[in-house]
Protein backbone atom coordinates (compact mmCIF):
# COMPACT_ATOMS: atom_id res chain seq x y z
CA UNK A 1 -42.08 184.87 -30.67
CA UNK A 2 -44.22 185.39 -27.86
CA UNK A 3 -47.06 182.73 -27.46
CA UNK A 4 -50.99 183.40 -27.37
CA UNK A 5 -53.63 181.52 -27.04
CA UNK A 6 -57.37 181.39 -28.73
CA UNK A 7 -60.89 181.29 -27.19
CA UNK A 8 -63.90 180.70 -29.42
CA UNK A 9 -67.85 181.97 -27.75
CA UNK A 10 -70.03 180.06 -29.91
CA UNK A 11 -73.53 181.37 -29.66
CA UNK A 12 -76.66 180.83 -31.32
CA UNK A 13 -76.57 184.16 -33.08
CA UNK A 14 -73.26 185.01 -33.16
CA UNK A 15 -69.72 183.33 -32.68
CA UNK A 16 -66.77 185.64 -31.08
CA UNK A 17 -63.52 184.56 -31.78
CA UNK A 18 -60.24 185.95 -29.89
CA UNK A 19 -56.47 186.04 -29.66
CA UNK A 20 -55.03 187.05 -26.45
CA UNK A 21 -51.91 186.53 -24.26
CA UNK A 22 -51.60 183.90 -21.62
CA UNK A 23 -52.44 186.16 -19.14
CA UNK A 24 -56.13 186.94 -20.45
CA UNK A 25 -54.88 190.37 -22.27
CA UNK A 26 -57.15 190.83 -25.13
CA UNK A 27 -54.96 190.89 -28.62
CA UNK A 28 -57.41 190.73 -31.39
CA UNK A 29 -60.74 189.90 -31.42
CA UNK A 30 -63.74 189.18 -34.64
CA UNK A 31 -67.47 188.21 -34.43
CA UNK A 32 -68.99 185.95 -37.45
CA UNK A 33 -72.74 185.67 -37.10
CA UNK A 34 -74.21 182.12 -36.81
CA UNK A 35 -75.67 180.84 -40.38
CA UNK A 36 -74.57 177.84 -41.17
CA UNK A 37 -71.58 175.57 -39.99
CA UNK A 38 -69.06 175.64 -42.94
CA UNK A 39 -69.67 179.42 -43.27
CA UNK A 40 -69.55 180.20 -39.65
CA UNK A 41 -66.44 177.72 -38.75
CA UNK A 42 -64.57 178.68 -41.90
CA UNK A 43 -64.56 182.55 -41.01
CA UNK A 44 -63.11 181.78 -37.64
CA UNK A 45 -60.68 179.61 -39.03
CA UNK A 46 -59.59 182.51 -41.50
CA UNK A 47 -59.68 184.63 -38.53
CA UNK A 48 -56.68 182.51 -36.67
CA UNK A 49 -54.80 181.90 -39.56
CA UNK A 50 -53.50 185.04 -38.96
CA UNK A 51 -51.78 184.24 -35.84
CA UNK A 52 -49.26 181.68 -35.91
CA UNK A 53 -47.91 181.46 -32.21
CA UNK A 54 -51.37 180.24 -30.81
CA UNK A 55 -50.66 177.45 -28.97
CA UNK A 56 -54.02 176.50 -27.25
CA UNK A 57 -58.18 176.71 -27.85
CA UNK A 58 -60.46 176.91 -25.85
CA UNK A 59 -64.52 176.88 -27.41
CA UNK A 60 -67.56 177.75 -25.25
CA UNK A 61 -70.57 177.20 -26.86
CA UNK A 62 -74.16 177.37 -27.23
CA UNK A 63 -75.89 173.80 -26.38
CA UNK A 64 -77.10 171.21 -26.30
CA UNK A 65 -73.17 169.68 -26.21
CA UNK A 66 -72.27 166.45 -26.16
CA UNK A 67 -69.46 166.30 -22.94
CA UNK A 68 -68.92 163.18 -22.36
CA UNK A 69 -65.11 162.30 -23.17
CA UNK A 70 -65.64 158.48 -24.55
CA UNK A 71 -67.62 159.17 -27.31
CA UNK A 72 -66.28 159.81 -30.89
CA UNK A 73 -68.55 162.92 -31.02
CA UNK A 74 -66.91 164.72 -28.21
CA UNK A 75 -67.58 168.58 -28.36
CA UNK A 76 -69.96 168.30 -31.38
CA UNK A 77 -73.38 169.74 -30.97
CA UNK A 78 -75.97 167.64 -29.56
CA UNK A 79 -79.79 167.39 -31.42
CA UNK A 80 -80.89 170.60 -31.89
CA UNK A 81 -83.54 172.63 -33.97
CA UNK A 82 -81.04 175.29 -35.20
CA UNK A 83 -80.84 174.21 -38.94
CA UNK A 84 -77.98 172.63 -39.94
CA UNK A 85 -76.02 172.44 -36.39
CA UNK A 86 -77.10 169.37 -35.14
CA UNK A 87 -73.47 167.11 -35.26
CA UNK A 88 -71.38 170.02 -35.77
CA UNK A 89 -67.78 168.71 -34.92
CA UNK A 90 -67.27 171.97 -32.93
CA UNK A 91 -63.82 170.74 -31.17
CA UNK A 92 -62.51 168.58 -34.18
CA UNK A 93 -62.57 170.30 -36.68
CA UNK A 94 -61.25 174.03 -35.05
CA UNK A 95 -59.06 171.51 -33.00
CA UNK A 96 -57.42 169.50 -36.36
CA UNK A 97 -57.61 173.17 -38.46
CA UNK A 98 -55.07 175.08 -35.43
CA UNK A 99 -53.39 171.53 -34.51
CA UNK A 100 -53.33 172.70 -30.94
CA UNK A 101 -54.72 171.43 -27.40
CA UNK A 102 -58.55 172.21 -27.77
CA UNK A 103 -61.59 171.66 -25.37
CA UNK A 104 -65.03 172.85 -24.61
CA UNK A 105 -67.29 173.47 -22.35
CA UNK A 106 -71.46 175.06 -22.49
CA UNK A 107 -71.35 178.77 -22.65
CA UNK A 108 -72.84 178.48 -19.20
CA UNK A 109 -70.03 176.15 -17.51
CA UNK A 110 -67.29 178.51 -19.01
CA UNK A 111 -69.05 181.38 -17.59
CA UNK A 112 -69.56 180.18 -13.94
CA UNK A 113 -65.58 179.37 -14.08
CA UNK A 114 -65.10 182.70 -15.34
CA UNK A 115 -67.19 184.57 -12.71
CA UNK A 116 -65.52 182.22 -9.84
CA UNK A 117 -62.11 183.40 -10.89
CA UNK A 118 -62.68 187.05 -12.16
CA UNK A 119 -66.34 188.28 -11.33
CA UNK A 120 -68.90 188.09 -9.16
CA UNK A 121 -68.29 184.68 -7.77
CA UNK A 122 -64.58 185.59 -6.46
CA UNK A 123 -64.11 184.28 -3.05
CA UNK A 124 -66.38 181.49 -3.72
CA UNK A 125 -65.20 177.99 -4.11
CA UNK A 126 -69.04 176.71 -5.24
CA UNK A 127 -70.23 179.09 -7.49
CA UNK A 128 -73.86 178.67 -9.77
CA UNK A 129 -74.34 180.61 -13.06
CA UNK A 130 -77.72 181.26 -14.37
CA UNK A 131 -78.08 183.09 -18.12
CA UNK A 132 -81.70 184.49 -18.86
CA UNK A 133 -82.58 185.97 -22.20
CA UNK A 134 -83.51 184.21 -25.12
CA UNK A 135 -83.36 180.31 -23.04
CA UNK A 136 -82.37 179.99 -19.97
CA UNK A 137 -79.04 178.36 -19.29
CA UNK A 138 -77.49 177.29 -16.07
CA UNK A 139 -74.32 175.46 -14.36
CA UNK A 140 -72.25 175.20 -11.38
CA UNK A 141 -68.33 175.48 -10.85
CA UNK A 142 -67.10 173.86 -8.45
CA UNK A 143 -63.37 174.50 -7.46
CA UNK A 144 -63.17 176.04 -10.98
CA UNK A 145 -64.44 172.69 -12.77
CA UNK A 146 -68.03 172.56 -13.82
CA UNK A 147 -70.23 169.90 -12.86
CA UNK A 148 -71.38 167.18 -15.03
CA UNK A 149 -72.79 164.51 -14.94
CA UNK A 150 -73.25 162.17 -18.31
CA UNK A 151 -73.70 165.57 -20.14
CA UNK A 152 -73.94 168.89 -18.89
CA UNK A 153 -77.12 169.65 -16.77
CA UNK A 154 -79.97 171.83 -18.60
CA UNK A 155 -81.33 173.45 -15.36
CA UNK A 156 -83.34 175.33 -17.78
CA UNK A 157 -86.09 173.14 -18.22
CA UNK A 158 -86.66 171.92 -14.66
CA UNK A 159 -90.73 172.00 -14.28
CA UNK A 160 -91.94 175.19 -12.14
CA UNK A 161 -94.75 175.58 -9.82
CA UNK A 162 -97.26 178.09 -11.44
CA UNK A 163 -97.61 181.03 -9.57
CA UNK A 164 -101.00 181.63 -8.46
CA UNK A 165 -103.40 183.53 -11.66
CA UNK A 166 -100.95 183.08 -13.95
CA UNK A 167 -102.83 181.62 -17.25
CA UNK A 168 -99.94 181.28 -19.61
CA UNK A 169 -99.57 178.11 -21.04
CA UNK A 170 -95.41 178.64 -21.64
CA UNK A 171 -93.56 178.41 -24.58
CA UNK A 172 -91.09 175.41 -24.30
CA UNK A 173 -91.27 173.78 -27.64
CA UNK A 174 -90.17 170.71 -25.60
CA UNK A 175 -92.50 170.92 -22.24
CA UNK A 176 -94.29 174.24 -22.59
CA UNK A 177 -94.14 175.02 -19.02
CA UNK A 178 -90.68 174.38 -17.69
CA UNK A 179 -88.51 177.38 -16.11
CA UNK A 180 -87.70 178.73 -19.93
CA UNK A 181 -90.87 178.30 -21.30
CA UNK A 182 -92.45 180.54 -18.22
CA UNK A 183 -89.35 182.63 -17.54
CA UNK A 184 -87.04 183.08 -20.38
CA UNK A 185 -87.14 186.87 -22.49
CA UNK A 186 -89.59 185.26 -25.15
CA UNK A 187 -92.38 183.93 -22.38
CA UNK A 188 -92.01 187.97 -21.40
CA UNK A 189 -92.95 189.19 -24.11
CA UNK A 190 -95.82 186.63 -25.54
CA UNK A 191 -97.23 186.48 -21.77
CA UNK A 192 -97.36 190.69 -21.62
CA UNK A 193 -97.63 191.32 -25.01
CA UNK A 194 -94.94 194.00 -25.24
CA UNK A 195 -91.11 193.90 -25.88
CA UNK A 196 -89.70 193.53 -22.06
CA UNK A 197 -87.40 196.55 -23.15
CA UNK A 198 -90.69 198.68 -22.72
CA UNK A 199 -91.23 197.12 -19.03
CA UNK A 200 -89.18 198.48 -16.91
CA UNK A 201 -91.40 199.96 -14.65
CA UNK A 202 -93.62 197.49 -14.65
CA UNK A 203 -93.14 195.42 -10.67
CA UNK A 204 -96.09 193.21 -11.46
CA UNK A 205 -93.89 191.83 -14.47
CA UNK A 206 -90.44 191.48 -12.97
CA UNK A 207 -91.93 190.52 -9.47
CA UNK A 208 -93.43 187.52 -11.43
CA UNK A 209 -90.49 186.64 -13.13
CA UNK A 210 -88.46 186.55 -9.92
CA UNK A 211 -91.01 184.23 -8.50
CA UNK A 212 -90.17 181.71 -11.54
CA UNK A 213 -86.29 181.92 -11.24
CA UNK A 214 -86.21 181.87 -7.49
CA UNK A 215 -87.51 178.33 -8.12
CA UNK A 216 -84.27 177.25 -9.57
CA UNK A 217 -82.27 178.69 -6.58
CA UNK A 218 -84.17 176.40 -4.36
CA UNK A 219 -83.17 173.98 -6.94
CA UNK A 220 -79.43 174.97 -6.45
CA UNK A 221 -79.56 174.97 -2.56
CA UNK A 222 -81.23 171.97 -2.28
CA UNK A 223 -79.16 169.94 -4.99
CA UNK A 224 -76.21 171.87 -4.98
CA UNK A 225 -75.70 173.81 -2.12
CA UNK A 226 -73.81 176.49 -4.09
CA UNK A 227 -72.27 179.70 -1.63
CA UNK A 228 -73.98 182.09 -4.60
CA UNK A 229 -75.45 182.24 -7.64
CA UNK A 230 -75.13 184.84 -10.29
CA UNK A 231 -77.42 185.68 -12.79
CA UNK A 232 -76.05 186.99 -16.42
CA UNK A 233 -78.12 187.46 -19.94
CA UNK A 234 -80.44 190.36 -20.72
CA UNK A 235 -82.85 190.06 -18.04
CA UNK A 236 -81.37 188.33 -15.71
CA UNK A 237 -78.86 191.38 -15.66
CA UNK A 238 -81.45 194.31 -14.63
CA UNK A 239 -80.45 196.60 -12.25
CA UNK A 240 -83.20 195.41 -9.69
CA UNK A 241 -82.94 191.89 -10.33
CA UNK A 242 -81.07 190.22 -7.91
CA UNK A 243 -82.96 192.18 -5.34
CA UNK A 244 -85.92 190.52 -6.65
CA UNK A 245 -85.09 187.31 -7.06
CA UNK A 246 -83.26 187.36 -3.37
CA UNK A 247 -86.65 188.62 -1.59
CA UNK A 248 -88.70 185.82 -3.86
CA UNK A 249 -86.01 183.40 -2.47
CA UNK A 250 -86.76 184.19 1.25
CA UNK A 251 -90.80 182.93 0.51
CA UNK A 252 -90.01 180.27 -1.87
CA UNK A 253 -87.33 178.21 0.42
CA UNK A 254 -90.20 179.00 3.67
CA UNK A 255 -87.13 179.48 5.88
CA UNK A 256 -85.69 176.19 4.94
CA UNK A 257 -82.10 175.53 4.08
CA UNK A 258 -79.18 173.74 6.34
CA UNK A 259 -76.83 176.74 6.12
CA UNK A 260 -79.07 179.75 4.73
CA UNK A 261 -80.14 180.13 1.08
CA UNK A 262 -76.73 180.93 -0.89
CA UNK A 263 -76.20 184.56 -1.99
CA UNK A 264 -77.75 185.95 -5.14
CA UNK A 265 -75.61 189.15 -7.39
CA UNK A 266 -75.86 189.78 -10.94
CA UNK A 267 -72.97 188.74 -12.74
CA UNK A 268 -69.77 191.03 -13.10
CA UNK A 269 -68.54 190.43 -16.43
CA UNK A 270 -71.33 190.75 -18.59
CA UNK A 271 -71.03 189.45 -22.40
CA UNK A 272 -67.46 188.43 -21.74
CA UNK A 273 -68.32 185.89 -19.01
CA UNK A 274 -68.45 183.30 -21.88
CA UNK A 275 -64.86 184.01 -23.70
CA UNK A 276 -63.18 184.71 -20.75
CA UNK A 277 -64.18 181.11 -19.60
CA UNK A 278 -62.73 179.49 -23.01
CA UNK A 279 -59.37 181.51 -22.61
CA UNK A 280 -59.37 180.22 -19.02
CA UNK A 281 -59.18 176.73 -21.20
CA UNK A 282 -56.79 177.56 -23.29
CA UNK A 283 -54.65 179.17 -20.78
CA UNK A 284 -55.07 176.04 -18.71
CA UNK A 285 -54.27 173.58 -21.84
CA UNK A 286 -51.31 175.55 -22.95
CA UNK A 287 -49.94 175.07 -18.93
């Protein structure tokens, strides 16, 4: 019997769950939406039971995640305000339910290992992922491992200069006017008052919002020094993004940076960024 693995995307709206070969080929595939833990979990569970030759997990998931490897709550959700998730025993309990090798990372770390080995990163040995949509997410790869520190970083809520004439107050629930709560797909539409869908032609708008996420880039150069960094998620996706956020990198860094500023592209595998990088774990696991 040939031997698969599993991957798990755990996401705040929706969990994908998938079956494929060691080398990455897609065999079967389900999405649950998010409600609550036992509900959610259990359908994946009944999802695998299906396939008896998996031999390895891998779960990347929505965040905050507790990462570090000597506590007891290893890969359970951190303290969060989605009802009902806070101390989810993510890893445990799909790890003790499959009795296989299982580990996690943020759906941000597994997607900057997955772009670094099969997107837009290729090539690149230090390689920064930013997701913007309905948060803002962000992490770095580096020689296919993601950084971390104590827990993973949350690059999202770094504090932002205002740009000048800009009046709104942000919509962090935490700090109000960190990167997500200026930046992120909600601050879009509560700051223009219109679904950012309807925006597209709009330069003042996405000129604006390059000026806000070029202020993490410094962020990477300067504590980083990544070779590029890729931006995923809804908006961070547009076709004329990267070209925006690369021109508001040129004023925001003022010509300052020890080798350049590091590239900026829009990331090449889309929604599968995240599962791809939790089959890269289970591919790794299962050896």
């Amino acid at each position: 019997m040939t031997s698969l693995i599993a991957a798990v995307e755990a996401g705040g709206t929706k969990f994908r769950a998938a079956v494929m070969t060691p080398e990455l080929g897609l065999v079967d595939e389900v999405r649950v939406p998010t409600t609550e833990p036992n509900e959610t979990l259990g359908a994946v569970e009944a999802f695998f039971a299906r396939y008896d030759s998996v031999v390895a997990l891998g779960i990347a998931s929505f965040g905050p995640l507790l990462v570090d490897h000597s506590s007891p709550m290893y890969g359970s959700i951190a303290s969060t305000p989605k009802p009902g998730w806070a101390g989810a025993p993510l890893l445990s309990r799909l790890r003790d339910t499959l009795g296989v090798p299982t580990d996690i990372q943020t759906d941000v770390e597994a997607a900057a290992v997955a772009e670094a080995s099969h997107g837009a990163g290729l090539g690149h040995t230090r390689v920064a992922y930013v997701t913007v949509g309905t948060g803002i997410g962000a992490a770095i790869a580096i020689d296919g491992v993601p950084f971390r520190g104590r827990d993973h970083t949350e690059l999202g809520h770094i504090p932002v200069k205002r740009i000048s004439d800009d009046e709104f107050a942000g919509l962090c629930p935490f700090h109000n006017d960190c990167l997500e709560g200026m930046a992120a797909g909600p601050a879009i539409a509560e700051r223009w008052n219109a679904d950012p869908e309807t925006l597209s032609g709009r330069d003042d708008v996405w000129d604006l919002e390059a000026a806000y996420l070029a202020q993490l880039v410094r962020t990477f150069t300067y504590g980083f020094a990544p070779d590029i960094v890729i931006f995923g998620g809804g908006v961070g996706t547009r076709p004329d993004m990267a070209d925006r956020i690369r021109a508001a990198v040129a004023t925001d860094n003022a010509g300052y940076a020890v080798s350049g500023s590091p590239l900026v592209a829009t990331a090449g595998l889309g929604e599968d960024a995240g599962l791809i990088g939790a089959a890269m774990m289970a591919q790794r696991l299962a050896g």
